[in-house]
PDB file of N, CA and C in Angstrom:
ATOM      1  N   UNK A   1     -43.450   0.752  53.118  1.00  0.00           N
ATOM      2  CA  UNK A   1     -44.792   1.200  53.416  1.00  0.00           C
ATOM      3  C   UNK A   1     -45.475   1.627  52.122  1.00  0.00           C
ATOM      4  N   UNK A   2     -46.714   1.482  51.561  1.00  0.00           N
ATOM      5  CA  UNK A   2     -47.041   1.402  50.226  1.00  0.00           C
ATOM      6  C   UNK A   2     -48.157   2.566  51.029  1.00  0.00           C
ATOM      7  N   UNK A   3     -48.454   3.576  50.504  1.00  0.00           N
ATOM      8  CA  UNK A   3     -48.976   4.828  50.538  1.00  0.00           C
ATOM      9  C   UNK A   3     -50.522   5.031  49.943  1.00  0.00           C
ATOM     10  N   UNK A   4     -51.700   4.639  50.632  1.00  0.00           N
ATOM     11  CA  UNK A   4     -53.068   4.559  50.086  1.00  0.00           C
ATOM     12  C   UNK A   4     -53.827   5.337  50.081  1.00  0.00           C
ATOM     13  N   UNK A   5     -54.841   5.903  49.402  1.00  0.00           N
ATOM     14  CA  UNK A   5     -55.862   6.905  49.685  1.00  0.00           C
ATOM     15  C   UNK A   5     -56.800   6.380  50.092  1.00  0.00           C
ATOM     16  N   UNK A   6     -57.105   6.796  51.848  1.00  0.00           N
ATOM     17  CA  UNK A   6     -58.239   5.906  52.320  1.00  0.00           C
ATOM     18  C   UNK A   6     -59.299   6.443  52.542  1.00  0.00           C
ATOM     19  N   UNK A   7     -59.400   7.731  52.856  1.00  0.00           N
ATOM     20  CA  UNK A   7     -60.798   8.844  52.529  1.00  0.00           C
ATOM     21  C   UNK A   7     -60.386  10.297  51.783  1.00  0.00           C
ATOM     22  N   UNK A   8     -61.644  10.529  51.328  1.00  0.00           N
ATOM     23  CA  UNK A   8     -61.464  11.645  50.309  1.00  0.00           C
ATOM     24  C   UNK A   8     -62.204  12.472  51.227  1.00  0.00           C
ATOM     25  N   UNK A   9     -61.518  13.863  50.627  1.00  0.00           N
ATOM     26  CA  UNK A   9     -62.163  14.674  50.974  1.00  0.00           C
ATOM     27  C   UNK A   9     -62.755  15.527  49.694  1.00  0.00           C
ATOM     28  N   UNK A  10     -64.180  15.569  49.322  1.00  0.00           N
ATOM     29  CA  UNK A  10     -65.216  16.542  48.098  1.00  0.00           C
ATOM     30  C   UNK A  10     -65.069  17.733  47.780  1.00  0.00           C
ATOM     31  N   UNK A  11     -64.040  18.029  46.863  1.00  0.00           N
ATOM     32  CA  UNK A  11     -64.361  19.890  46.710  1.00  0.00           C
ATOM     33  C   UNK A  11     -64.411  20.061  45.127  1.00  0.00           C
ATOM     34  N   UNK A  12     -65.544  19.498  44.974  1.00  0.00           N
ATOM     35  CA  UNK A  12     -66.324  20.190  43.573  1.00  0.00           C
ATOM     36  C   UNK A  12     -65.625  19.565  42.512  1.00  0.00           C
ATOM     37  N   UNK A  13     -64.752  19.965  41.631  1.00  0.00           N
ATOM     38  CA  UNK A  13     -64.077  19.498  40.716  1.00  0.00           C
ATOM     39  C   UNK A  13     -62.777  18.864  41.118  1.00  0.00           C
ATOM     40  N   UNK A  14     -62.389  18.470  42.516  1.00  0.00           N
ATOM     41  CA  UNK A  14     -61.160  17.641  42.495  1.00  0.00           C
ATOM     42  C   UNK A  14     -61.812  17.362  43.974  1.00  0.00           C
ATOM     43  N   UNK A  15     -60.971  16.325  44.278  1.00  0.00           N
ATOM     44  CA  UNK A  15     -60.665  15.400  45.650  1.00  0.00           C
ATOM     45  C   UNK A  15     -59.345  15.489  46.335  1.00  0.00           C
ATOM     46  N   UNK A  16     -59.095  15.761  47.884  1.00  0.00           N
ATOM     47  CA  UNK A  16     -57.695  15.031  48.392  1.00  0.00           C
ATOM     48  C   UNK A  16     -58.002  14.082  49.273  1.00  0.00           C
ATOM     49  N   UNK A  17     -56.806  13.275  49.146  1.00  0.00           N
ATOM     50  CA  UNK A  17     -57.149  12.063  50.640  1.00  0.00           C
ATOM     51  C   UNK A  17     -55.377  12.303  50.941  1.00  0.00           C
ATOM     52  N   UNK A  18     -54.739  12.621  52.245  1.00  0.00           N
ATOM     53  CA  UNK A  18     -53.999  12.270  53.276  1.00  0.00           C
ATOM     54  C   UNK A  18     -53.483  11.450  53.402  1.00  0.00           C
ATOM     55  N   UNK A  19     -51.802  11.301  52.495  1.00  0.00           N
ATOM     56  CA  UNK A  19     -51.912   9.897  52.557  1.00  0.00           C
ATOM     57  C   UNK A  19     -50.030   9.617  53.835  1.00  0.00           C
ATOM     58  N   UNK A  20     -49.639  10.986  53.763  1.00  0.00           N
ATOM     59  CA  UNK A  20     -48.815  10.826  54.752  1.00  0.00           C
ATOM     60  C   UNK A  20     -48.483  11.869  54.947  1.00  0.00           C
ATOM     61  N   UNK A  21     -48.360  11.456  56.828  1.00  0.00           N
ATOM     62  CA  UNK A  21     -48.062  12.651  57.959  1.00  0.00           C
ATOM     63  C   UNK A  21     -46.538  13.302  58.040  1.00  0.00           C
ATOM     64  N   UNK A  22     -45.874  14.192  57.537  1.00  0.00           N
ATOM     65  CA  UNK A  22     -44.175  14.233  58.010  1.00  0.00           C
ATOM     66  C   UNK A  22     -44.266  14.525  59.608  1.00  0.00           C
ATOM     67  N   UNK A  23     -45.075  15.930  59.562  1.00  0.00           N
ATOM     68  CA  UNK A  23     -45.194  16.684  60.883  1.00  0.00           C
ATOM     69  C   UNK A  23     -46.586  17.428  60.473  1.00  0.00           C
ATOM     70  N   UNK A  24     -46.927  18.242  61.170  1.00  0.00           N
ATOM     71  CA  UNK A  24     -48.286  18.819  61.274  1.00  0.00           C
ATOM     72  C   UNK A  24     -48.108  20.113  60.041  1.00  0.00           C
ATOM     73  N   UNK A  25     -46.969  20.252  59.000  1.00  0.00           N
ATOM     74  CA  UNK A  25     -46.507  21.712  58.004  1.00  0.00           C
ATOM     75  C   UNK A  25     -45.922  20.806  56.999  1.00  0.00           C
ATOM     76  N   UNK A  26     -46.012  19.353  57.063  1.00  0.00           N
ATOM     77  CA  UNK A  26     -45.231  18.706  55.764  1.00  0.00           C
ATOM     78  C   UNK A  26     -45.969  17.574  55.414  1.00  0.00           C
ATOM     79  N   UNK A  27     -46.568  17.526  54.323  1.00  0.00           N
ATOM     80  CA  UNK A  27     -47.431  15.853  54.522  1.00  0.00           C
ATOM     81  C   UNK A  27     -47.860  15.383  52.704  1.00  0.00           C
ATOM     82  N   UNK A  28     -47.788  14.573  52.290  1.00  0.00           N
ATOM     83  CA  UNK A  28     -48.387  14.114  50.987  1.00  0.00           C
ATOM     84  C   UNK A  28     -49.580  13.598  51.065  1.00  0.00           C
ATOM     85  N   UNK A  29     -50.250  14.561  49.534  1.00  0.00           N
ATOM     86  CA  UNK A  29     -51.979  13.918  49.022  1.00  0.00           C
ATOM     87  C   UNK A  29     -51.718  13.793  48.331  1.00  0.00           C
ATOM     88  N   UNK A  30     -52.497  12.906  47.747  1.00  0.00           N
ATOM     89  CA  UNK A  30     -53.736  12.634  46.515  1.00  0.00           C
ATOM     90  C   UNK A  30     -54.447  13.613  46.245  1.00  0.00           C
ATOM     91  N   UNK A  31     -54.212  14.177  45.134  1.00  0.00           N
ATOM     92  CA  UNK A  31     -55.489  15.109  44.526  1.00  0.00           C
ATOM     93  C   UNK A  31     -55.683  14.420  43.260  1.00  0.00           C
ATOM     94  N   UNK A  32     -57.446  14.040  43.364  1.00  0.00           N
ATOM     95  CA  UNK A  32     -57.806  13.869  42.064  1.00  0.00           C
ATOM     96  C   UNK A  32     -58.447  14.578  41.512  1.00  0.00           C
ATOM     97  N   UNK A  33     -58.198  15.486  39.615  1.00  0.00           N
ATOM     98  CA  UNK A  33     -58.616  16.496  39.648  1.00  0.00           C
ATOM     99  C   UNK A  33     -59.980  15.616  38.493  1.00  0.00           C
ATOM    100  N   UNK A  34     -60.930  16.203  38.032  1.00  0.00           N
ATOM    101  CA  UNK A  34     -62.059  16.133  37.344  1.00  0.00           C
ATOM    102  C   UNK A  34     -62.620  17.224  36.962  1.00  0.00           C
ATOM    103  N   UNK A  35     -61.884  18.067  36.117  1.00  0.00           N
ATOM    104  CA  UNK A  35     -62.584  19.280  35.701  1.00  0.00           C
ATOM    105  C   UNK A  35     -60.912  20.289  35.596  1.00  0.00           C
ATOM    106  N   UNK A  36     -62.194  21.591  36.173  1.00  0.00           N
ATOM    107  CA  UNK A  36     -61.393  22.981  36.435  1.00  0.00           C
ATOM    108  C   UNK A  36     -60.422  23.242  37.960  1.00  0.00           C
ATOM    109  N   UNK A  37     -59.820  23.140  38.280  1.00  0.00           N
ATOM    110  CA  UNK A  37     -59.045  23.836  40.079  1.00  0.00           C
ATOM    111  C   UNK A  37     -58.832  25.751  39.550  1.00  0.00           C
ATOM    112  N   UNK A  38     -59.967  26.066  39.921  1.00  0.00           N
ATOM    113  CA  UNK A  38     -59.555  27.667  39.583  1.00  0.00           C
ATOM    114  C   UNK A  38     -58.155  28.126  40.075  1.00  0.00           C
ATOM    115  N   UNK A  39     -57.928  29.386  40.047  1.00  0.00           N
ATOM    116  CA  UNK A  39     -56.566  30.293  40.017  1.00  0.00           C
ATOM    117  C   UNK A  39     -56.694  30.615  41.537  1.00  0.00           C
ATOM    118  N   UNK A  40     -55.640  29.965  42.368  1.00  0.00           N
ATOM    119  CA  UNK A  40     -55.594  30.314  43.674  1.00  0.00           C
ATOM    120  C   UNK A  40     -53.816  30.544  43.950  1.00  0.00           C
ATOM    121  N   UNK A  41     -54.002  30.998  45.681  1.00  0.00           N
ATOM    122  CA  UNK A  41     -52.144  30.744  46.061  1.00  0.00           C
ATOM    123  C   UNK A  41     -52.074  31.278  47.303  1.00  0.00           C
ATOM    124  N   UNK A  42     -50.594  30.600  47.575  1.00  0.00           N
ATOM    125  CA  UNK A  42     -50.612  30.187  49.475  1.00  0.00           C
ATOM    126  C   UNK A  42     -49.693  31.392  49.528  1.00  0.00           C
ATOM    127  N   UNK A  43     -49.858  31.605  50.554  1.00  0.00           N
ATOM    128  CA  UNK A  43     -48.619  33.026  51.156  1.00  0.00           C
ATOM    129  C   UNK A  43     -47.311  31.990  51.197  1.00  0.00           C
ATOM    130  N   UNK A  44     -47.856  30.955  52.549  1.00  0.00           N
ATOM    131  CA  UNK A  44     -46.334  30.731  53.385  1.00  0.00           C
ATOM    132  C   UNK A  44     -45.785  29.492  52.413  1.00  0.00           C
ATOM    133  N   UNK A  45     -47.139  28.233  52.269  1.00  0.00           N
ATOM    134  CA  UNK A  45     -46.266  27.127  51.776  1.00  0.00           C
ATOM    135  C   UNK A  45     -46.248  27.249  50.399  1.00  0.00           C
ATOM    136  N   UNK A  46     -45.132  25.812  50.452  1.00  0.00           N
ATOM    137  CA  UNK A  46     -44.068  25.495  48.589  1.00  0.00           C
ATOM    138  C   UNK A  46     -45.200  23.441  48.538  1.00  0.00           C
ATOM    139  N   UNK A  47     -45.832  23.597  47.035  1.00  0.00           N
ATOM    140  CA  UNK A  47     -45.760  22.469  46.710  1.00  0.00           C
ATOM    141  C   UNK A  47     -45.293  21.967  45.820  1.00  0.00           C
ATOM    142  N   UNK A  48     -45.037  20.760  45.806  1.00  0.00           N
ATOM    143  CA  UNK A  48     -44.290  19.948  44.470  1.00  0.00           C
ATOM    144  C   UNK A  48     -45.325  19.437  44.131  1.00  0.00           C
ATOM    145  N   UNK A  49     -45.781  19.275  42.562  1.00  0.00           N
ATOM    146  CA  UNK A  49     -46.730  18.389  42.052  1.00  0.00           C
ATOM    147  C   UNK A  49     -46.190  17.491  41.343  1.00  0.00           C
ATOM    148  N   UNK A  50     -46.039  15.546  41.571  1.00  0.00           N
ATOM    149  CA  UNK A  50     -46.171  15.079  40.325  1.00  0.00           C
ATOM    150  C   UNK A  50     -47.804  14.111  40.017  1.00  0.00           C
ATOM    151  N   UNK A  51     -46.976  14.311  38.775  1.00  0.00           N
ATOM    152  CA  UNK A  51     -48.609  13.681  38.170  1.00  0.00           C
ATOM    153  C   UNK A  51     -48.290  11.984  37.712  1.00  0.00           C
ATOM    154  N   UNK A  52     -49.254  11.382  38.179  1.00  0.00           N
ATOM    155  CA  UNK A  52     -49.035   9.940  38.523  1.00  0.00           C
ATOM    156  C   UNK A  52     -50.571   9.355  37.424  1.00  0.00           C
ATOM    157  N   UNK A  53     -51.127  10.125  36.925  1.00  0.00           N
ATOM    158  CA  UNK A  53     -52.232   9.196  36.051  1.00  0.00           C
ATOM    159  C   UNK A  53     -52.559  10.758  35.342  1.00  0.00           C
ATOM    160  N   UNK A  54     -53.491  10.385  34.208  1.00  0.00           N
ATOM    161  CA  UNK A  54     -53.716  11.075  33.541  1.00  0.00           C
ATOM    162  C   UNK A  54     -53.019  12.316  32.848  1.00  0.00           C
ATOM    163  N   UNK A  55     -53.938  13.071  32.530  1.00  0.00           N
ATOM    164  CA  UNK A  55     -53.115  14.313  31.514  1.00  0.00           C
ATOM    165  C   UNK A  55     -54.026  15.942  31.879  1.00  0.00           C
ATOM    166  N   UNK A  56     -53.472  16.572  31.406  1.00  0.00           N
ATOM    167  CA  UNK A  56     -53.929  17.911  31.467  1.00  0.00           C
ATOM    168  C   UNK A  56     -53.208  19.422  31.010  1.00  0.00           C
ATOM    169  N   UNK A  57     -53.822  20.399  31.984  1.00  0.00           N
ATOM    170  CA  UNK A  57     -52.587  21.618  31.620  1.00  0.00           C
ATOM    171  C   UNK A  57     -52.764  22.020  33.269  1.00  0.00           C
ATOM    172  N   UNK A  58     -51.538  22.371  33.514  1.00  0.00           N
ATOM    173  CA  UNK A  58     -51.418  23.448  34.686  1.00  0.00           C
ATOM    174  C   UNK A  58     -50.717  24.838  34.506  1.00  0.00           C
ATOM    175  N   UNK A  59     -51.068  25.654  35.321  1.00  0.00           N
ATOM    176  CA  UNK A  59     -51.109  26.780  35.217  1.00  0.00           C
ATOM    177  C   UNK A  59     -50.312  27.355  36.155  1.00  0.00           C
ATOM    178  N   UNK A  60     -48.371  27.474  36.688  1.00  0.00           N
ATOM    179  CA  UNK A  60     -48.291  28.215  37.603  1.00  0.00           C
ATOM    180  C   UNK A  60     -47.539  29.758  37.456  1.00  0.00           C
ATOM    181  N   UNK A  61     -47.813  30.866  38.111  1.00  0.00           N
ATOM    182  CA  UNK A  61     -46.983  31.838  37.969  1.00  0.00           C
ATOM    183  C   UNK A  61     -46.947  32.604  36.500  1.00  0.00           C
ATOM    184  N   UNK A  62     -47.963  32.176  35.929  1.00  0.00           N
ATOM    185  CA  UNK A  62     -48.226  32.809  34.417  1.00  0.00           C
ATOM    186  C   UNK A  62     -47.410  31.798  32.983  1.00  0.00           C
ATOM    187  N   UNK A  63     -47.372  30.789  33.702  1.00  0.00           N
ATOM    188  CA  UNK A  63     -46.818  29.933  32.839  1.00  0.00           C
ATOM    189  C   UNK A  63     -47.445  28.898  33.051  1.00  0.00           C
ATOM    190  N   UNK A  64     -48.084  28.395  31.570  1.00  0.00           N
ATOM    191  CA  UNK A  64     -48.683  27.340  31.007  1.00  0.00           C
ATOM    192  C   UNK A  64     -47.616  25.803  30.782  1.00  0.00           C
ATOM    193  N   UNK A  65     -48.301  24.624  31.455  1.00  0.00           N
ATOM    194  CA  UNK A  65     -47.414  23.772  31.503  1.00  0.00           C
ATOM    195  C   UNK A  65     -48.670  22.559  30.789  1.00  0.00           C
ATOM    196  N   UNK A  66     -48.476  21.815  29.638  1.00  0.00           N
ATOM    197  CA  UNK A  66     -49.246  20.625  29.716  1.00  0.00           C
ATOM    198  C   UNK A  66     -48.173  19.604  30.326  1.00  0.00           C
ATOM    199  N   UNK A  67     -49.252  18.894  31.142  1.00  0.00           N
ATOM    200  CA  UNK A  67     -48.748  17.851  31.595  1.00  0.00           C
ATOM    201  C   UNK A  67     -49.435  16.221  32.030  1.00  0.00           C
ATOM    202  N   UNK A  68     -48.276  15.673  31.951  1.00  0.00           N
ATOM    203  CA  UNK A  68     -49.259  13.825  31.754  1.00  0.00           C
ATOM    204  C   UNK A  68     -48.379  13.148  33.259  1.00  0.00           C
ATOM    205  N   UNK A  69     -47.975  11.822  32.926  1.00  0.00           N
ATOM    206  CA  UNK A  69     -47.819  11.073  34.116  1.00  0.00           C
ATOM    207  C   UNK A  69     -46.321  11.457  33.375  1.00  0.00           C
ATOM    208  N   UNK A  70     -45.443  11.406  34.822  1.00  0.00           N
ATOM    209  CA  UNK A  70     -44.186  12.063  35.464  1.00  0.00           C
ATOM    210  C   UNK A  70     -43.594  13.469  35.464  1.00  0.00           C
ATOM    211  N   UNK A  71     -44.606  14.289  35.373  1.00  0.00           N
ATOM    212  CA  UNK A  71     -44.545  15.270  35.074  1.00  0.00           C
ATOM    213  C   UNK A  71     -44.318  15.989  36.541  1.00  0.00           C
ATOM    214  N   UNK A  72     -43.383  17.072  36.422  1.00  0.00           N
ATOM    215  CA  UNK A  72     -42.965  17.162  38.204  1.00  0.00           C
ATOM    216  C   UNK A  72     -42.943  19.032  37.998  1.00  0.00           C
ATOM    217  N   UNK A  73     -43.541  19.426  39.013  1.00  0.00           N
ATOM    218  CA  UNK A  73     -43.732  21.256  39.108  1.00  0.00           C
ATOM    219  C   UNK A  73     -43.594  21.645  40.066  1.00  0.00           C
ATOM    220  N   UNK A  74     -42.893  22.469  40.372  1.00  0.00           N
ATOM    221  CA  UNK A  74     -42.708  23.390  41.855  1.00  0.00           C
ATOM    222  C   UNK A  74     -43.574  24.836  41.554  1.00  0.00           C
ATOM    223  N   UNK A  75     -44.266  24.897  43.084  1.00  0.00           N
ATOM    224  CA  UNK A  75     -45.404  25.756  43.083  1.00  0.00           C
ATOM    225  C   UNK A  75     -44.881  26.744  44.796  1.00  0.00           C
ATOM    226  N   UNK A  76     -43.893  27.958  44.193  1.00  0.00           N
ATOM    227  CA  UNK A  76     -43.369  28.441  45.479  1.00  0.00           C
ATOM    228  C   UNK A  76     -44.819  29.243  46.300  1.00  0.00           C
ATOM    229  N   UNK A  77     -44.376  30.089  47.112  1.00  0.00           N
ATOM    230  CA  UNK A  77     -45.512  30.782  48.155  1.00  0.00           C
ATOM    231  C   UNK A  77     -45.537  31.884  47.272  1.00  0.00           C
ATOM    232  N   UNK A  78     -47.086  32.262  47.185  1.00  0.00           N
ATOM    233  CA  UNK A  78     -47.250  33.473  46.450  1.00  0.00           C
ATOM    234  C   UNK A  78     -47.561  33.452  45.255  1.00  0.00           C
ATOM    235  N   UNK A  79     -46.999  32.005  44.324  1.00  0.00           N
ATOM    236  CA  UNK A  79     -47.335  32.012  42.588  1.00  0.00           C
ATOM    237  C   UNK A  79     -48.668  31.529  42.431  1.00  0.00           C
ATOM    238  N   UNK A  80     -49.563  31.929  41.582  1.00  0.00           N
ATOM    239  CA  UNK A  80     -51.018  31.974  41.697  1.00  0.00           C
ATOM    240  C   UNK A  80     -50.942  30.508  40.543  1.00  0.00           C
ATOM    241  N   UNK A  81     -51.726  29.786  40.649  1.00  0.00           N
ATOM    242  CA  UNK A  81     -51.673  27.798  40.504  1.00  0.00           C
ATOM    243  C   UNK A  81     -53.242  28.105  39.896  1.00  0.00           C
ATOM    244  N   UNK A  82     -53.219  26.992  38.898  1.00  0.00           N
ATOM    245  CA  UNK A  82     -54.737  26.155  38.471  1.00  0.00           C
ATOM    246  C   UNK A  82     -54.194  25.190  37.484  1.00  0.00           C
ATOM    247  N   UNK A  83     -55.504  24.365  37.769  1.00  0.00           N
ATOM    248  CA  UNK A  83     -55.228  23.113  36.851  1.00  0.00           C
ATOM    249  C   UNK A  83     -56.203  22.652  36.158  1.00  0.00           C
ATOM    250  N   UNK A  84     -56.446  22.059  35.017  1.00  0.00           N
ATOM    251  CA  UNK A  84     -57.642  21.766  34.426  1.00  0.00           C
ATOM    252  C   UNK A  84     -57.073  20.224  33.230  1.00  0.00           C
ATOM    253  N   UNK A  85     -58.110  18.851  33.472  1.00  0.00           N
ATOM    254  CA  UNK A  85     -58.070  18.470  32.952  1.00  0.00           C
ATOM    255  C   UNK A  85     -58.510  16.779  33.606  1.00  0.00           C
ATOM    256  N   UNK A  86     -58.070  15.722  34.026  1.00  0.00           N
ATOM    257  CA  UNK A  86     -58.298  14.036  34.464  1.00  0.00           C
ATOM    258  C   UNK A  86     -57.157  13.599  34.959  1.00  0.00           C
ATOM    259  N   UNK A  87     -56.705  14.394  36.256  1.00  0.00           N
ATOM    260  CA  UNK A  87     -55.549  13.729  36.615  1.00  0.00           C
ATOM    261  C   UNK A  87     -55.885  13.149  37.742  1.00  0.00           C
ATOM    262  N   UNK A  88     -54.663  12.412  38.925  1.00  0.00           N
ATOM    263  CA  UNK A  88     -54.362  11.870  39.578  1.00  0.00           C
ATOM    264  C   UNK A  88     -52.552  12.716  39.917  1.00  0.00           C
ATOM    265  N   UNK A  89     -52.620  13.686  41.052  1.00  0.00           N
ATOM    266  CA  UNK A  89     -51.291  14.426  41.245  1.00  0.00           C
ATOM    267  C   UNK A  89     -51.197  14.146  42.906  1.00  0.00           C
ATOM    268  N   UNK A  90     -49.857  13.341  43.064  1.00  0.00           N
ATOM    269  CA  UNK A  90     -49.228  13.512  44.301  1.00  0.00           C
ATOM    270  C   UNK A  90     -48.659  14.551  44.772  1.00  0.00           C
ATOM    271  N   UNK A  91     -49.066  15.579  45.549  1.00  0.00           N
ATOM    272  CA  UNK A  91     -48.819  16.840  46.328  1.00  0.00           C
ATOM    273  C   UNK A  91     -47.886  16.717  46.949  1.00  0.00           C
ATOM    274  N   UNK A  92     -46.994  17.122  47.129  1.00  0.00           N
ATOM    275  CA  UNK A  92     -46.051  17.558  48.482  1.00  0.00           C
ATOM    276  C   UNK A  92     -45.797  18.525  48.838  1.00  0.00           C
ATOM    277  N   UNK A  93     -46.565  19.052  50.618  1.00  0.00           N
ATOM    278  CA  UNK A  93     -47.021  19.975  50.578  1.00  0.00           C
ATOM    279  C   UNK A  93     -45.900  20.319  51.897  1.00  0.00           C
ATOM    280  N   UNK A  94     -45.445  21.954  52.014  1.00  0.00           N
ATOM    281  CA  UNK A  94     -44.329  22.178  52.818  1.00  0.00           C
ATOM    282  C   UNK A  94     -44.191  23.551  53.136  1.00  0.00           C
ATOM    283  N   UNK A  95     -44.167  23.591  54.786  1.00  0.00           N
ATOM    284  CA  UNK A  95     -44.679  24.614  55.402  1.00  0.00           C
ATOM    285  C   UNK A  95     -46.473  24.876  55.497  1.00  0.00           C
ATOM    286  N   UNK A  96     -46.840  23.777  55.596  1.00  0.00           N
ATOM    287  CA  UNK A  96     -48.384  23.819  55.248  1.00  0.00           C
ATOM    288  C   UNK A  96     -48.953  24.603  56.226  1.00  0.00           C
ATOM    289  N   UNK A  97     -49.927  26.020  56.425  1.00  0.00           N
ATOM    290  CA  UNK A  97     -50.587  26.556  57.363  1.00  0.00           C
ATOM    291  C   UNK A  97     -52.571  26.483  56.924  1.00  0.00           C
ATOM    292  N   UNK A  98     -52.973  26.367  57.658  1.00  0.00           N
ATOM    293  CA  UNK A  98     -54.992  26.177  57.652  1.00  0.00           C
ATOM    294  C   UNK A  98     -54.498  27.762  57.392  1.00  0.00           C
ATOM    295  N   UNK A  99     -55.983  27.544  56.639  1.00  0.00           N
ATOM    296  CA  UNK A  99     -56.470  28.931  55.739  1.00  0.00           C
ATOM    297  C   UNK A  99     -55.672  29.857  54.820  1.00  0.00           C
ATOM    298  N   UNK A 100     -54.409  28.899  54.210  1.00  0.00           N
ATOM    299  CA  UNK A 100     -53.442  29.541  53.461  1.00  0.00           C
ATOM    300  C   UNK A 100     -53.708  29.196  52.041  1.00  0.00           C
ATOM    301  N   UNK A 101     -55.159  29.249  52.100  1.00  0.00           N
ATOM    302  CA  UNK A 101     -55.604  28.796  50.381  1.00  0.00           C
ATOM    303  C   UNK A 101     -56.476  30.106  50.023  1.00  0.00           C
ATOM    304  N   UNK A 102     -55.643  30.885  48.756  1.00  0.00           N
ATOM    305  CA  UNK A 102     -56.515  32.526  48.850  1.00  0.00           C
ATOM    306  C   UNK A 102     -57.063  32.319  47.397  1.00  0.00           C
ATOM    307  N   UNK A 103     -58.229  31.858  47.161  1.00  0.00           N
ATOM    308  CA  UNK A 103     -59.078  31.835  45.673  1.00  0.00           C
ATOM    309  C   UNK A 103     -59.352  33.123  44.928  1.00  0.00           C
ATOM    310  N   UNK A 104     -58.475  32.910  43.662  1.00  0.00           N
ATOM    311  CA  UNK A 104     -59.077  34.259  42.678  1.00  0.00           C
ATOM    312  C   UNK A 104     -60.383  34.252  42.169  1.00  0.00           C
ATOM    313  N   UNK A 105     -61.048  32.870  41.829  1.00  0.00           N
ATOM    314  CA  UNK A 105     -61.483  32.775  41.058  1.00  0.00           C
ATOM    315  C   UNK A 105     -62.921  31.567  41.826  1.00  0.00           C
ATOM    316  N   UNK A 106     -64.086  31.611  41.543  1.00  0.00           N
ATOM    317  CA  UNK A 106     -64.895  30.247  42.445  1.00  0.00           C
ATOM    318  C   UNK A 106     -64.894  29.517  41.087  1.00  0.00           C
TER     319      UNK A 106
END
C-alpha cells in the first residue's frame, strides 16, 4: 500500500494530511512545515518524527536538534516541541486525544 497525502489541512506555517488510520489514538501524517511550529505539548500522546525532505532545527524538551532527511525524534507526553525551517516530517502519532495540543507560544 503506498501511503499519499490526499487533503491538507491549513495551519499557518505548516500543513497535515492523514495519511493512515491504525485506530481512532494511532495514525500517520504528513506535516509540511514552511516557517516557524511555535513551542507547544500533549499531556497524553508520544510522537515519532521522521523527516523525509528537507532540513531544519527542532526543538524537543530543551534540546536543540538540527535535522535533514532521516532524521528520527521521539517526542514523549508533556516535552514542550517546535520546529522551524522547509521540511516534509512523517508523524507517528500514539495515544492521540482531540484537544491535546497546549500552545506556549501563537
Amino acid at each position: 500500500m503506498k501511503l499519499e497525502a490526499k487533503e491538507w489541512i491549513e495551519r499557518g506555517n505548516y500543513r497535515v494530511s492523514k495519511l493512515y488510520e491504525f485506530s481512532k489514538d494511532c495514525f500517520i501524517q504528513l506535516v509540511e512545515i514552511k516557517g516557524k511550529v511555535g513551542d507547544h505539548y500533549h499531556k497524553v500522546q508520544t510522537e515519532v518524527f521522521v523527516i523525509v525532505e528537507g532540513e531544519g532545527k527542532m526543538k524537543i524538551d530543551g534540546e536543540e536538534y538540527e535535522v535533514s532527511c532521516g532524521s528520527v525524534l521521539l517526542c514523549k507526553p508533556g516535552a514542550i516541541h517546535s520546529a522551524e525551517g522547509n521540511m516534509k516530517v512523517l508523524v507517528f502519532k500514539y495515544n492521540y486525544k482531540e484537544n491535546d495540543t497546549f500552545w506556549l507560544e501563537k
